[in-house]
PDB file of N, CA and C in Angstrom:
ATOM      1  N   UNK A   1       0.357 -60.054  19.995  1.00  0.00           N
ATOM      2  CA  UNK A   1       1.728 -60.386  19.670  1.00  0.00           C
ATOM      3  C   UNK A   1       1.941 -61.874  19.954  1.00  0.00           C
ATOM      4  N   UNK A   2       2.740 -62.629  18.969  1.00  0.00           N
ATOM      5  CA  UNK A   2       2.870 -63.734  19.343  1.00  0.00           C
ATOM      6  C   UNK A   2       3.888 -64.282  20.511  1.00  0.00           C
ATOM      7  N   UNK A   3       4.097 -65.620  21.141  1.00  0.00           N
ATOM      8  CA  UNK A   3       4.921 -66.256  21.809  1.00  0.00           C
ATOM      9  C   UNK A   3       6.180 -65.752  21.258  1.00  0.00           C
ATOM     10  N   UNK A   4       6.407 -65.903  20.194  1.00  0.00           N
ATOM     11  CA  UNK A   4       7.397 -66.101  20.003  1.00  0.00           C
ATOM     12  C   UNK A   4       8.797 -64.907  19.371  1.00  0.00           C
ATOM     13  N   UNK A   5       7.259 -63.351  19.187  1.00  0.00           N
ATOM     14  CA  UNK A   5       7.643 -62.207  19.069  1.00  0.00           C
ATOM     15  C   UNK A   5       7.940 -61.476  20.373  1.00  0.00           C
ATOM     16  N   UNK A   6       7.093 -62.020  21.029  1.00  0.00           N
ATOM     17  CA  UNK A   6       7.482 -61.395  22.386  1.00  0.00           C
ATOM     18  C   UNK A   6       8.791 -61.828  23.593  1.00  0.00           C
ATOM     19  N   UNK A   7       9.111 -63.706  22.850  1.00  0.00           N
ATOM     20  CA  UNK A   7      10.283 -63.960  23.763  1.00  0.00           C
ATOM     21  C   UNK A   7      12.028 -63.355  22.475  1.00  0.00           C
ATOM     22  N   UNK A   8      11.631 -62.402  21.164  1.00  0.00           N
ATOM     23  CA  UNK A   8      12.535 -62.005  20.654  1.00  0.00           C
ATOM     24  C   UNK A   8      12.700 -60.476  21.105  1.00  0.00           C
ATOM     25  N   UNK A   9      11.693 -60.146  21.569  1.00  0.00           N
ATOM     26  CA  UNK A   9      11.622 -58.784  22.024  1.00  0.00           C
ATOM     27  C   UNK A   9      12.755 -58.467  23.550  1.00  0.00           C
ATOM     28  N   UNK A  10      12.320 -59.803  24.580  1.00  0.00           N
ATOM     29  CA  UNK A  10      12.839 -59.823  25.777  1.00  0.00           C
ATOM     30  C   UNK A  10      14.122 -59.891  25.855  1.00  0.00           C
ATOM     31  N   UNK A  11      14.281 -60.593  24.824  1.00  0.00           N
ATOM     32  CA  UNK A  11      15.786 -60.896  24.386  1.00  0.00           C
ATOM     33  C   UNK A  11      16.948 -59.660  24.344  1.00  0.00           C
ATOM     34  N   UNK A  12      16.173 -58.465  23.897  1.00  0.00           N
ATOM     35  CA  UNK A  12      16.864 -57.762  23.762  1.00  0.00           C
ATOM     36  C   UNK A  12      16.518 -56.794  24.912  1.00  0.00           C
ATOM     37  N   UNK A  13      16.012 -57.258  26.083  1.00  0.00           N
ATOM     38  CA  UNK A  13      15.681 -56.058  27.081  1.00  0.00           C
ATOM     39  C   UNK A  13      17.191 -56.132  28.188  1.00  0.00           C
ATOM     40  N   UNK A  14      17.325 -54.960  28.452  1.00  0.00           N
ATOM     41  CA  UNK A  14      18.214 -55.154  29.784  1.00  0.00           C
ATOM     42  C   UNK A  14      17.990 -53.888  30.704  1.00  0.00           C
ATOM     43  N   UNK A  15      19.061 -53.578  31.492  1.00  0.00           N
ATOM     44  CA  UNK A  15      18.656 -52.579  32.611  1.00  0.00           C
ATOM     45  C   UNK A  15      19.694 -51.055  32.513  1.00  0.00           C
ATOM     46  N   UNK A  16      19.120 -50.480  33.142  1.00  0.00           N
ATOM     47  CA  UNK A  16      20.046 -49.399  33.055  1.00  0.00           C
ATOM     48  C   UNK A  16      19.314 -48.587  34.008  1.00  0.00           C
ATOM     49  N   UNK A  17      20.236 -47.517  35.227  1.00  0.00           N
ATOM     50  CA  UNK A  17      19.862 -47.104  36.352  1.00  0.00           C
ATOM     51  C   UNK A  17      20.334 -45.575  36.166  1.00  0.00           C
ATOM     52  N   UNK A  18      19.460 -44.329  35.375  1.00  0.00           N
ATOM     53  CA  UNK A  18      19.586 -43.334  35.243  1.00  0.00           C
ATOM     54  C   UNK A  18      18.671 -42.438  35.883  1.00  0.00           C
ATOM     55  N   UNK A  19      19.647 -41.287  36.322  1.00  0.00           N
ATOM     56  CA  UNK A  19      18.315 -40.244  37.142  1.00  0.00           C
ATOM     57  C   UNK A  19      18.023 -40.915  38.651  1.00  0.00           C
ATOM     58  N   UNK A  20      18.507 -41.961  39.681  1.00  0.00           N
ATOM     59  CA  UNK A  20      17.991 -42.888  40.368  1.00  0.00           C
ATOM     60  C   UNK A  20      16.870 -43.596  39.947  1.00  0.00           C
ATOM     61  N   UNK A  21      16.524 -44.121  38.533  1.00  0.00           N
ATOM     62  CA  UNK A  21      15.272 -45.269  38.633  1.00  0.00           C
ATOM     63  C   UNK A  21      16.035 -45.915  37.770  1.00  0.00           C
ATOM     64  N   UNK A  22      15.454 -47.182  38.178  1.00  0.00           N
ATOM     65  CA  UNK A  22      16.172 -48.248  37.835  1.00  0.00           C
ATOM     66  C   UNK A  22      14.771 -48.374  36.156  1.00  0.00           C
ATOM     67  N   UNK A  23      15.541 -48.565  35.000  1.00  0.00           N
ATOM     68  CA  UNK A  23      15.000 -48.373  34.200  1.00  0.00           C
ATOM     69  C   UNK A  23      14.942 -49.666  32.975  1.00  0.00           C
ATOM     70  N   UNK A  24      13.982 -50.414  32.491  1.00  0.00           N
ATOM     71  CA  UNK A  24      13.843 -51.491  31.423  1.00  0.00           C
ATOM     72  C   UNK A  24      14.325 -50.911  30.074  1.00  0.00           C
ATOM     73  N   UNK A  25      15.186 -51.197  29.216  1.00  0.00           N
ATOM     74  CA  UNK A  25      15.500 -50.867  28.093  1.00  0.00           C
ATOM     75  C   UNK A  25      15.123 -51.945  27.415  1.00  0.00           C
ATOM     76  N   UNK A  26      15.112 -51.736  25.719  1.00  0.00           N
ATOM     77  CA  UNK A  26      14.895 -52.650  24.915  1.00  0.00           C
ATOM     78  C   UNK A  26      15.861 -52.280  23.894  1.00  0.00           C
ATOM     79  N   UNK A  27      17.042 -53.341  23.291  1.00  0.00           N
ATOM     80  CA  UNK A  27      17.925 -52.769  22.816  1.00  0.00           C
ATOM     81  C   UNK A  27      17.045 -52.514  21.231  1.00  0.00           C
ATOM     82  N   UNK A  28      17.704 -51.787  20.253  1.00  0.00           N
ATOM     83  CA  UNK A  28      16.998 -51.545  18.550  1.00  0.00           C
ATOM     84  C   UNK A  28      17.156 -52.757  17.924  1.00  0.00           C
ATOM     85  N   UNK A  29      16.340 -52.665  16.832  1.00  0.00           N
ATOM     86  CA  UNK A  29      16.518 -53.887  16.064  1.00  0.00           C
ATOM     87  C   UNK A  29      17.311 -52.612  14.729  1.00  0.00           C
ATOM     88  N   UNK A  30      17.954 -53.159  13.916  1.00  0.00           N
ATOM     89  CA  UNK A  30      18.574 -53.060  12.799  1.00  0.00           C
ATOM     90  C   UNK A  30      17.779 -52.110  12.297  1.00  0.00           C
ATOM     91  N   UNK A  31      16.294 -52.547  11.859  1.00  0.00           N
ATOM     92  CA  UNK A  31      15.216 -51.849  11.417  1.00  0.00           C
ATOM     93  C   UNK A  31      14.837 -50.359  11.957  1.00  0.00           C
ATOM     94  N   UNK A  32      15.185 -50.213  13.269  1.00  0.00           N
ATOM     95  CA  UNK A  32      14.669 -49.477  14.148  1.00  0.00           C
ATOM     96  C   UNK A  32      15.769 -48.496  13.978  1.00  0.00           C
ATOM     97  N   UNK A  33      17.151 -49.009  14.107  1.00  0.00           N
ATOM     98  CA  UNK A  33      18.445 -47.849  13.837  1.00  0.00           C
ATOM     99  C   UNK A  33      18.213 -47.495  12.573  1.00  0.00           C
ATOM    100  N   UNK A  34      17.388 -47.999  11.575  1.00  0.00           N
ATOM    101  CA  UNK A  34      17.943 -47.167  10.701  1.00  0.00           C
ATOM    102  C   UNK A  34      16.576 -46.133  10.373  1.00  0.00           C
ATOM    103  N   UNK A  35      15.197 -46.029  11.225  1.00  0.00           N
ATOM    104  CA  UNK A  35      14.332 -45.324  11.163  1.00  0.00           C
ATOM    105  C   UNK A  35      15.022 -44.094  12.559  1.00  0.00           C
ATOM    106  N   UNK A  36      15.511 -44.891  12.870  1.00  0.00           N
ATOM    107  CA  UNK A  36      16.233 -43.850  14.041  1.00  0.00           C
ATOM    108  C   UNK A  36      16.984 -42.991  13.350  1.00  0.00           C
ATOM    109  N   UNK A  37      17.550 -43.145  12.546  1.00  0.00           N
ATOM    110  CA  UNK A  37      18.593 -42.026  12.169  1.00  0.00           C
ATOM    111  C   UNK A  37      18.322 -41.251  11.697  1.00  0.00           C
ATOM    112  N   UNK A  38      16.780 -40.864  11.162  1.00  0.00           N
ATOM    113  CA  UNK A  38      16.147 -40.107  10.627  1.00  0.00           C
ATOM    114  C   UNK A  38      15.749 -38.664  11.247  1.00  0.00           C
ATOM    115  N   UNK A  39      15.924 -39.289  12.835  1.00  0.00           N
ATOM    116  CA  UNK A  39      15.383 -37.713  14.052  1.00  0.00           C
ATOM    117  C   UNK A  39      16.385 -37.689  14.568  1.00  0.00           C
ATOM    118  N   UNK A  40      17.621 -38.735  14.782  1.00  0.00           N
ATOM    119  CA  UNK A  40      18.848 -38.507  15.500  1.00  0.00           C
ATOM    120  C   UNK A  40      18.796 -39.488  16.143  1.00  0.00           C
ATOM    121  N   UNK A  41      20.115 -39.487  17.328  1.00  0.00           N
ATOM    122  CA  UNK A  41      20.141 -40.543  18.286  1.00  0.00           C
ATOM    123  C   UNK A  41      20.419 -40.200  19.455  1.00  0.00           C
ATOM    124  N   UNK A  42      20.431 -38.531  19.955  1.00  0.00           N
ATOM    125  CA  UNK A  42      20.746 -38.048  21.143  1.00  0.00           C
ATOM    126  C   UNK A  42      19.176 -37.564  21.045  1.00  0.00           C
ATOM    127  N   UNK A  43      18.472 -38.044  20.966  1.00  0.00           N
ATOM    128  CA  UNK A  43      17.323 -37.345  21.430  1.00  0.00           C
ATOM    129  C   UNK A  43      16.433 -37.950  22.411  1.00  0.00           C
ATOM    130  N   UNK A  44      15.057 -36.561  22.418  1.00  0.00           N
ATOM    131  CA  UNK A  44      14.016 -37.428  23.792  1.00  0.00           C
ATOM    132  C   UNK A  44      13.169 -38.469  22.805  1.00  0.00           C
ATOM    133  N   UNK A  45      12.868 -38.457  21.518  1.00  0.00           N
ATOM    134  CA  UNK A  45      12.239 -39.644  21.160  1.00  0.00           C
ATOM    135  C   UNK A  45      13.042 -41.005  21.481  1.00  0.00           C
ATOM    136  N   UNK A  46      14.670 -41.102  20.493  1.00  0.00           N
ATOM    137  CA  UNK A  46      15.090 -42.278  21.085  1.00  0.00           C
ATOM    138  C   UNK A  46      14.840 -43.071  22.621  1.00  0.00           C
ATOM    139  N   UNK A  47      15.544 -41.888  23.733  1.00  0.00           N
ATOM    140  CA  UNK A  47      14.854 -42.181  24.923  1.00  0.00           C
ATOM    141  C   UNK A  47      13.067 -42.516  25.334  1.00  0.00           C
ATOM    142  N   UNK A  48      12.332 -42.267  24.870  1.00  0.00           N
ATOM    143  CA  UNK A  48      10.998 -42.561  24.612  1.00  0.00           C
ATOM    144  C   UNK A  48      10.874 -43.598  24.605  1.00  0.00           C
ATOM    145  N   UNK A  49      11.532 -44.039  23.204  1.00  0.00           N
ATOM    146  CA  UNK A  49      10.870 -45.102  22.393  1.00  0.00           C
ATOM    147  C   UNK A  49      11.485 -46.423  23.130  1.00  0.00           C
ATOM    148  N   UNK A  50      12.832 -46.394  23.673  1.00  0.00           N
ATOM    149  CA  UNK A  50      13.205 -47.899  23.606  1.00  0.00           C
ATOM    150  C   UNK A  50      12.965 -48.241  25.250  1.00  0.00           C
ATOM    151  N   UNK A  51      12.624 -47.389  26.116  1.00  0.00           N
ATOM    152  CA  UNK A  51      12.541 -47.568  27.779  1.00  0.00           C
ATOM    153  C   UNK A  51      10.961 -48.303  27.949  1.00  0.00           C
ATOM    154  N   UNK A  52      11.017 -49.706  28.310  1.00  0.00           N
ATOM    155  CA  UNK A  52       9.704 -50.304  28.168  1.00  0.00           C
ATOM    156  C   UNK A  52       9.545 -50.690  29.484  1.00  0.00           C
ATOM    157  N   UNK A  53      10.011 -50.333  30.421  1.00  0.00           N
ATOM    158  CA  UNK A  53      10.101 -50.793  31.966  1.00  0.00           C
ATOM    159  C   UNK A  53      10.245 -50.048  32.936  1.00  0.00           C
ATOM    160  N   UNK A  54      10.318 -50.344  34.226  1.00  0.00           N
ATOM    161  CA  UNK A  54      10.634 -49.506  35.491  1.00  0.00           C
ATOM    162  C   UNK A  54      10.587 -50.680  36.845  1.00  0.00           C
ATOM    163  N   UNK A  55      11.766 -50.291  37.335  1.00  0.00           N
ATOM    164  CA  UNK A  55      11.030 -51.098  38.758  1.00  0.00           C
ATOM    165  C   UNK A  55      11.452 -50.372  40.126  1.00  0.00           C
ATOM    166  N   UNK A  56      10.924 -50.417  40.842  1.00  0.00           N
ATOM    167  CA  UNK A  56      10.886 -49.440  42.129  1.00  0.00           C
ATOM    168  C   UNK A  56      10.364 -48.226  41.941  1.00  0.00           C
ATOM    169  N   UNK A  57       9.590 -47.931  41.010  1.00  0.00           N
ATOM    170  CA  UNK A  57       9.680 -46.340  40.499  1.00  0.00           C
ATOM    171  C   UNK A  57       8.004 -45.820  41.489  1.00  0.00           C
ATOM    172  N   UNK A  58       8.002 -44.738  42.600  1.00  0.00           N
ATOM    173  CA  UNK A  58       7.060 -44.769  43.195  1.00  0.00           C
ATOM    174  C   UNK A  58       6.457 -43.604  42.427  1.00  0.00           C
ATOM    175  N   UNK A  59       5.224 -43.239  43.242  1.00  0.00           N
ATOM    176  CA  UNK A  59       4.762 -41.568  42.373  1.00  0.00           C
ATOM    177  C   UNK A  59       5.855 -40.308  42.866  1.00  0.00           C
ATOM    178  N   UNK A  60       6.240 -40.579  44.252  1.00  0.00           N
ATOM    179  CA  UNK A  60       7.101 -39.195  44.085  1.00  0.00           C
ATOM    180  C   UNK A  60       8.316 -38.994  43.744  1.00  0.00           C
ATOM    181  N   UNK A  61       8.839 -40.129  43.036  1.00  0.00           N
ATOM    182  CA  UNK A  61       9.870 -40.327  42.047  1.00  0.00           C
ATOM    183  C   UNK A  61       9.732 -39.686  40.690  1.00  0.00           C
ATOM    184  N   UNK A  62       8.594 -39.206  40.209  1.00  0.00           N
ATOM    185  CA  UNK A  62       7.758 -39.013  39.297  1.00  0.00           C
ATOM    186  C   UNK A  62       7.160 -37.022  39.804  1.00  0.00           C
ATOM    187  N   UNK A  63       6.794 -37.357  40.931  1.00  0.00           N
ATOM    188  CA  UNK A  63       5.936 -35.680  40.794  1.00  0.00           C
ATOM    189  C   UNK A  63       6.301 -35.787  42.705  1.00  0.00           C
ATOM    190  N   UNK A  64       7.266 -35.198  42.632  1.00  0.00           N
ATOM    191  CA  UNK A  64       7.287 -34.362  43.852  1.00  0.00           C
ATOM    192  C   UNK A  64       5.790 -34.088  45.132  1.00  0.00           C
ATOM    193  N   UNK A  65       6.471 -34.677  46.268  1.00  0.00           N
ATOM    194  CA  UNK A  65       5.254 -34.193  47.402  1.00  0.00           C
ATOM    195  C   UNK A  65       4.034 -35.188  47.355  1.00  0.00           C
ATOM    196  N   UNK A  66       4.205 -35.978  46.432  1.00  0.00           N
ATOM    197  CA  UNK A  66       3.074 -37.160  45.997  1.00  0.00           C
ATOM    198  C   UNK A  66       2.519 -37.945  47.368  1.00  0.00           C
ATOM    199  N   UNK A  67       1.597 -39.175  47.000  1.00  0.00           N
ATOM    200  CA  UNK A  67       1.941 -40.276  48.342  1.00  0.00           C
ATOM    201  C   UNK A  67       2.813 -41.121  47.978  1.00  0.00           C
ATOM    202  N   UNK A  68       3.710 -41.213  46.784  1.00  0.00           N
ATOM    203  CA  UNK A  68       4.956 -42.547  47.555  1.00  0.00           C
ATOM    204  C   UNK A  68       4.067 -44.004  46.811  1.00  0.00           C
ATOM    205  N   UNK A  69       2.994 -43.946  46.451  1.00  0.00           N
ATOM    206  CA  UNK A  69       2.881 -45.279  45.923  1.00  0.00           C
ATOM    207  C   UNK A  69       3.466 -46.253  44.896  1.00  0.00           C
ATOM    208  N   UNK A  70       3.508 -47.055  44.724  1.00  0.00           N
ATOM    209  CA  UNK A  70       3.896 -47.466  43.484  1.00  0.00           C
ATOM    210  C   UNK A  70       3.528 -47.459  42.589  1.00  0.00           C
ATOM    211  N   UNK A  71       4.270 -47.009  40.806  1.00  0.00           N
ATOM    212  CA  UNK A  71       4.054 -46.872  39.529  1.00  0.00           C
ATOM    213  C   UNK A  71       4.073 -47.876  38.814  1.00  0.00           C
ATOM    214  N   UNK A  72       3.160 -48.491  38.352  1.00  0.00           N
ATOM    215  CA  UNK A  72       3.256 -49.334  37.294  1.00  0.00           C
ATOM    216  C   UNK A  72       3.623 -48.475  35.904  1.00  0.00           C
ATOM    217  N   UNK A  73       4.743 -49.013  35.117  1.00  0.00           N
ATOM    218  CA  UNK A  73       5.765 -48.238  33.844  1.00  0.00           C
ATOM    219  C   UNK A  73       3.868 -48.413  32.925  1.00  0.00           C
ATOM    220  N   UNK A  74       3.969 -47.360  32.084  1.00  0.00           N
ATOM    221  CA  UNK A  74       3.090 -47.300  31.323  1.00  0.00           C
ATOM    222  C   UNK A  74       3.576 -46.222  30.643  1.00  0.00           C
ATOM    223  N   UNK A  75       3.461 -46.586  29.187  1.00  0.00           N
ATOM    224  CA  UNK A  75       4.274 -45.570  28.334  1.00  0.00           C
ATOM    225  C   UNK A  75       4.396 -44.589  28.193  1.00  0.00           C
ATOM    226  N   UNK A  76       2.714 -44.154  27.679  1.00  0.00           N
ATOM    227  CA  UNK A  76       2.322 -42.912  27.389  1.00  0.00           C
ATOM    228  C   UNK A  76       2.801 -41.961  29.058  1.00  0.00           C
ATOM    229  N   UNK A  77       2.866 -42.254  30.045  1.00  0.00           N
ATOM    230  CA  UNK A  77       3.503 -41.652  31.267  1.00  0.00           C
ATOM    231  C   UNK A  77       4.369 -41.738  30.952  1.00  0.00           C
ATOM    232  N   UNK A  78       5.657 -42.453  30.542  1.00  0.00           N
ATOM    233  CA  UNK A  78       6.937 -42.326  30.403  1.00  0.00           C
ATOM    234  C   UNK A  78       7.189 -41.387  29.256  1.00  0.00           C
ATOM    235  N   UNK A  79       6.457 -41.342  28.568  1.00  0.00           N
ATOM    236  CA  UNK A  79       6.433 -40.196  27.477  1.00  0.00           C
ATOM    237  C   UNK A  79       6.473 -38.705  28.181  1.00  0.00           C
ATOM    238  N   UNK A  80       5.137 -38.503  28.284  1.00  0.00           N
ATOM    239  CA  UNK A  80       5.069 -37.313  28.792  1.00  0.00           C
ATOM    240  C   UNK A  80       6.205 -36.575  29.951  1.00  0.00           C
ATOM    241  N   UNK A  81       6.574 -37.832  30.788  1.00  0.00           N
ATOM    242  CA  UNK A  81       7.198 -37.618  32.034  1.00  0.00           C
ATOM    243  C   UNK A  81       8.537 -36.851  31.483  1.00  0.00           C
ATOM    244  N   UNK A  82       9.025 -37.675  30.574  1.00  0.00           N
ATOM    245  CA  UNK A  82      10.524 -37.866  29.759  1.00  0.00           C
ATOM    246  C   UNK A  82      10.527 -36.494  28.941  1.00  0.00           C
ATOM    247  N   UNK A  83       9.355 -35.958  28.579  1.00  0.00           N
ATOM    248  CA  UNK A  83       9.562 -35.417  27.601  1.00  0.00           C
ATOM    249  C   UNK A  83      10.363 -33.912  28.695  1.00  0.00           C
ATOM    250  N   UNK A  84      10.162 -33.777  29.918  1.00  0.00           N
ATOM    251  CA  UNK A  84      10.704 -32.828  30.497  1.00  0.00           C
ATOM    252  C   UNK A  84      12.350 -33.027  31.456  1.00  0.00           C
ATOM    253  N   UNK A  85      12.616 -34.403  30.968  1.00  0.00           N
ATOM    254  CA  UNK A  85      13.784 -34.821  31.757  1.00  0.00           C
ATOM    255  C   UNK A  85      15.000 -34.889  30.244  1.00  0.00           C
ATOM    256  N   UNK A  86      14.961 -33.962  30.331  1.00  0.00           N
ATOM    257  CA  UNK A  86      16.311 -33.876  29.672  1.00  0.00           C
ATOM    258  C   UNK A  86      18.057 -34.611  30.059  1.00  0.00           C
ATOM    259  N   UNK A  87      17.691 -34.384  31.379  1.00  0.00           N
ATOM    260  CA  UNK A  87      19.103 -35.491  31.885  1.00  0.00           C
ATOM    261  C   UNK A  87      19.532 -36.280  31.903  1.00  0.00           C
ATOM    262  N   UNK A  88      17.857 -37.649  30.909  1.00  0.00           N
ATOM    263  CA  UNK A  88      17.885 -38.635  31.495  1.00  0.00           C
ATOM    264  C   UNK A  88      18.008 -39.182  29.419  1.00  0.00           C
ATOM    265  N   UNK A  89      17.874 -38.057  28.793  1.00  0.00           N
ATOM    266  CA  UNK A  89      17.829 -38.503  27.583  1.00  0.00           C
ATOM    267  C   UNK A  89      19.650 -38.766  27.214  1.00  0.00           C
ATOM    268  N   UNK A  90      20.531 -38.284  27.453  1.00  0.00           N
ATOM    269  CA  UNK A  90      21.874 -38.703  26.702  1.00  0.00           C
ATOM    270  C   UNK A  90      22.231 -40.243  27.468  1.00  0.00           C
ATOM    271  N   UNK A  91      22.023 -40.763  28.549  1.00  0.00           N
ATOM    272  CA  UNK A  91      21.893 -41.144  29.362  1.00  0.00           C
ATOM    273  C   UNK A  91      21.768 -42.911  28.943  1.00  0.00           C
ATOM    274  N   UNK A  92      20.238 -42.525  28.742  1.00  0.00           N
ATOM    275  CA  UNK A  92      19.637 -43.459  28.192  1.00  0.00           C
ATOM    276  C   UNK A  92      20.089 -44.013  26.808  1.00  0.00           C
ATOM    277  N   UNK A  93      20.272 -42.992  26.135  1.00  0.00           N
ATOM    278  CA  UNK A  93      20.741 -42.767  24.593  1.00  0.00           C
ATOM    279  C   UNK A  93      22.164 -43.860  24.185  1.00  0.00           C
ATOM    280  N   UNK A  94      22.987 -43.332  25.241  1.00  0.00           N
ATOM    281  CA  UNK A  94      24.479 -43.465  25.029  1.00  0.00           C
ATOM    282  C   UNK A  94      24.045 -45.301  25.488  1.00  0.00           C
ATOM    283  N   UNK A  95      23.546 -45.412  26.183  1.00  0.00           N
ATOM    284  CA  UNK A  95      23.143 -47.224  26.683  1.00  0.00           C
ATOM    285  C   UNK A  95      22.148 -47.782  25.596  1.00  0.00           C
ATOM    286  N   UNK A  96      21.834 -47.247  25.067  1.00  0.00           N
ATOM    287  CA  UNK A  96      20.915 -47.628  23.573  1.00  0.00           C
ATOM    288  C   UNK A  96      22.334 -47.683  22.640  1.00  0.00           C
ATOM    289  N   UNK A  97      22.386 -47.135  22.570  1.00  0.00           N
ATOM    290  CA  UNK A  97      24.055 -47.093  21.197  1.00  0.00           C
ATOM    291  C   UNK A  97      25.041 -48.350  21.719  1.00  0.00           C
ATOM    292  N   UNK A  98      25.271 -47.975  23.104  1.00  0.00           N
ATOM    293  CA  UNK A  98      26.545 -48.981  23.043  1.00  0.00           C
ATOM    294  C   UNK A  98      25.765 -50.458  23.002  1.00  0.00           C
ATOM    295  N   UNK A  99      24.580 -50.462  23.838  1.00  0.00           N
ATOM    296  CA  UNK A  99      23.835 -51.900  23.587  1.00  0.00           C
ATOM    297  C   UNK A  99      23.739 -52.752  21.903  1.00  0.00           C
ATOM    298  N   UNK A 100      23.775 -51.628  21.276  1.00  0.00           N
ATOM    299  CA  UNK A 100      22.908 -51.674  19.853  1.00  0.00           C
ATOM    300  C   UNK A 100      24.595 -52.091  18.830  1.00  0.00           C
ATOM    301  N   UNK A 101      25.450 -51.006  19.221  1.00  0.00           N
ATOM    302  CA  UNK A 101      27.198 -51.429  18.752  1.00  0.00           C
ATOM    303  C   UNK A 101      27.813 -52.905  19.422  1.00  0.00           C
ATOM    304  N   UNK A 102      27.553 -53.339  20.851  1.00  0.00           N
ATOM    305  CA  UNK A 102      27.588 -54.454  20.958  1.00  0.00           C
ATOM    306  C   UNK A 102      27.244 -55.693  20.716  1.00  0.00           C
ATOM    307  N   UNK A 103      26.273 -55.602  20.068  1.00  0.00           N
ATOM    308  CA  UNK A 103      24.999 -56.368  19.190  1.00  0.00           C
ATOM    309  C   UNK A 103      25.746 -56.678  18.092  1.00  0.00           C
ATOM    310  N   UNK A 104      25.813 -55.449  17.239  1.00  0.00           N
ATOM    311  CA  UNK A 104      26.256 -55.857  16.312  1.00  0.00           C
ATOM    312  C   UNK A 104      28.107 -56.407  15.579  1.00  0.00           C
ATOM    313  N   UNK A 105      28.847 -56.039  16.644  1.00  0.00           N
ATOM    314  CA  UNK A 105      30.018 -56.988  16.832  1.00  0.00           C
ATOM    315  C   UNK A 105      29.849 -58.081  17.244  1.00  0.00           C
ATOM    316  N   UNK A 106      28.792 -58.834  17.676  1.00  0.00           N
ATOM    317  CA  UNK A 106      28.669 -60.065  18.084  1.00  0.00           C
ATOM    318  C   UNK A 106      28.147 -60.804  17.164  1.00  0.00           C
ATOM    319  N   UNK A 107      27.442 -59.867  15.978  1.00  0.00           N
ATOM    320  CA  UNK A 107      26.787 -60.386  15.122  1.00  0.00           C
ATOM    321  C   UNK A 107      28.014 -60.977  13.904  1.00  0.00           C
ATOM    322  N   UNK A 108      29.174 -59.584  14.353  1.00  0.00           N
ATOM    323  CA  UNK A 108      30.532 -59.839  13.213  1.00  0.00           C
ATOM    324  C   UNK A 108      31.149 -60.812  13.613  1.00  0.00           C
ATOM    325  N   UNK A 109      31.438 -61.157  14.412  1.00  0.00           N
ATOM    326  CA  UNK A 109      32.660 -62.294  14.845  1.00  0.00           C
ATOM    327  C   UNK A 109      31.707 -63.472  14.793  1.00  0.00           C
ATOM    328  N   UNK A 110      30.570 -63.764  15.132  1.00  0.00           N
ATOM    329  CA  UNK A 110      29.523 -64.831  14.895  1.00  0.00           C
ATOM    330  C   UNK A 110      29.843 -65.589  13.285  1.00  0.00           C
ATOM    331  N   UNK A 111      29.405 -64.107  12.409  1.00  0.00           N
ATOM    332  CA  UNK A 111      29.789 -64.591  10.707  1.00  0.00           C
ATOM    333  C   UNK A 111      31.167 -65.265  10.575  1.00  0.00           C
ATOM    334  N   UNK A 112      32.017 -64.025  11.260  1.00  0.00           N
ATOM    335  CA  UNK A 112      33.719 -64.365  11.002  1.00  0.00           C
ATOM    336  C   UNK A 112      33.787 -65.687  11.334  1.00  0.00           C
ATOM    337  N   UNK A 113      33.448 -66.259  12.056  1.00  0.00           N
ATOM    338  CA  UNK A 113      33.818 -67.271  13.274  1.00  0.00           C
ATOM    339  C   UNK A 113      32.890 -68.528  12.331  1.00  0.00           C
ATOM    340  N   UNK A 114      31.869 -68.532  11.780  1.00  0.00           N
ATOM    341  CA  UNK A 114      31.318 -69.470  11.060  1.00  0.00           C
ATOM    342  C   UNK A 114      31.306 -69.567   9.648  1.00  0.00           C
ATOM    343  N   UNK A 115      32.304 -68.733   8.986  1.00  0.00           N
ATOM    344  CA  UNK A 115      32.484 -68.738   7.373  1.00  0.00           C
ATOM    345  C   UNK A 115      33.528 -69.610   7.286  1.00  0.00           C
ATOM    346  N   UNK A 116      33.508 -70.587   6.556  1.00  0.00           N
ATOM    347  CA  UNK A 116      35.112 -71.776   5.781  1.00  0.00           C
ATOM    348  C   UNK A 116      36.276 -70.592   5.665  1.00  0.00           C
ATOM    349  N   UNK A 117      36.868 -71.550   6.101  1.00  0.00           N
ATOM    350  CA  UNK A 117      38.122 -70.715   5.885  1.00  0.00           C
ATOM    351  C   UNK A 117      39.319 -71.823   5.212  1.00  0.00           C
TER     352      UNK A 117
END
């Protein structure tokens, strides 16, 4: 990936603290809502797909009775993990939407705000 795909990517990352873990989001691109709308937007894929982070997240945050070490976020784990946390999917979801609706009012008043009038 290039420099310069990856500082457009960051751009759109922020945080969100569901379930107690503090969690990396990546808001959608345009492109992405509208392949999204195809499976829905309350679902465990959405949640899947846009959570690219974690911080503090140990193993027994993750699997009960563990040792407590620390997790480095790695997807395919956040996949699988997610796919049984249902609590954490509307959650996540509803902070994907409003991120993604805030986006794009900023994008409206941006135009509004720079068309002749």
């Amino acid at each position: 990936m290039s420099e310069l795909t990856n500082r457009l990517r960051k751009a759109r990352e922020f945080k969100l603290t569901a379930g107690g873990l503090n969690l990396l989001l990546r808001r959608p691109t345009d492109a992405e809502m509208v392949d999204q709308a195809e499976v829905g937007f309350q679902s465990y894929r959405f949640a899947q797909r846009f959570v690219v982070g974690w911080e503090g997240v140990t193993e027994n945050d993750i699997y009960r009775n563990s040792n407590g070490d620390a997790l480095e976020f790695d997807s395919a784990d956040w996949a699988a993990w997610v796919a049984d946390r249902k609590d954490l999917w509307d959650p996540i979801c509803d902070a994907l939407l409003a991120t993604y609706r805030a986006h794009a009012e900023e994008l409206k008043t941006t135009a509004k705000n720079s068309t002749p009038g």
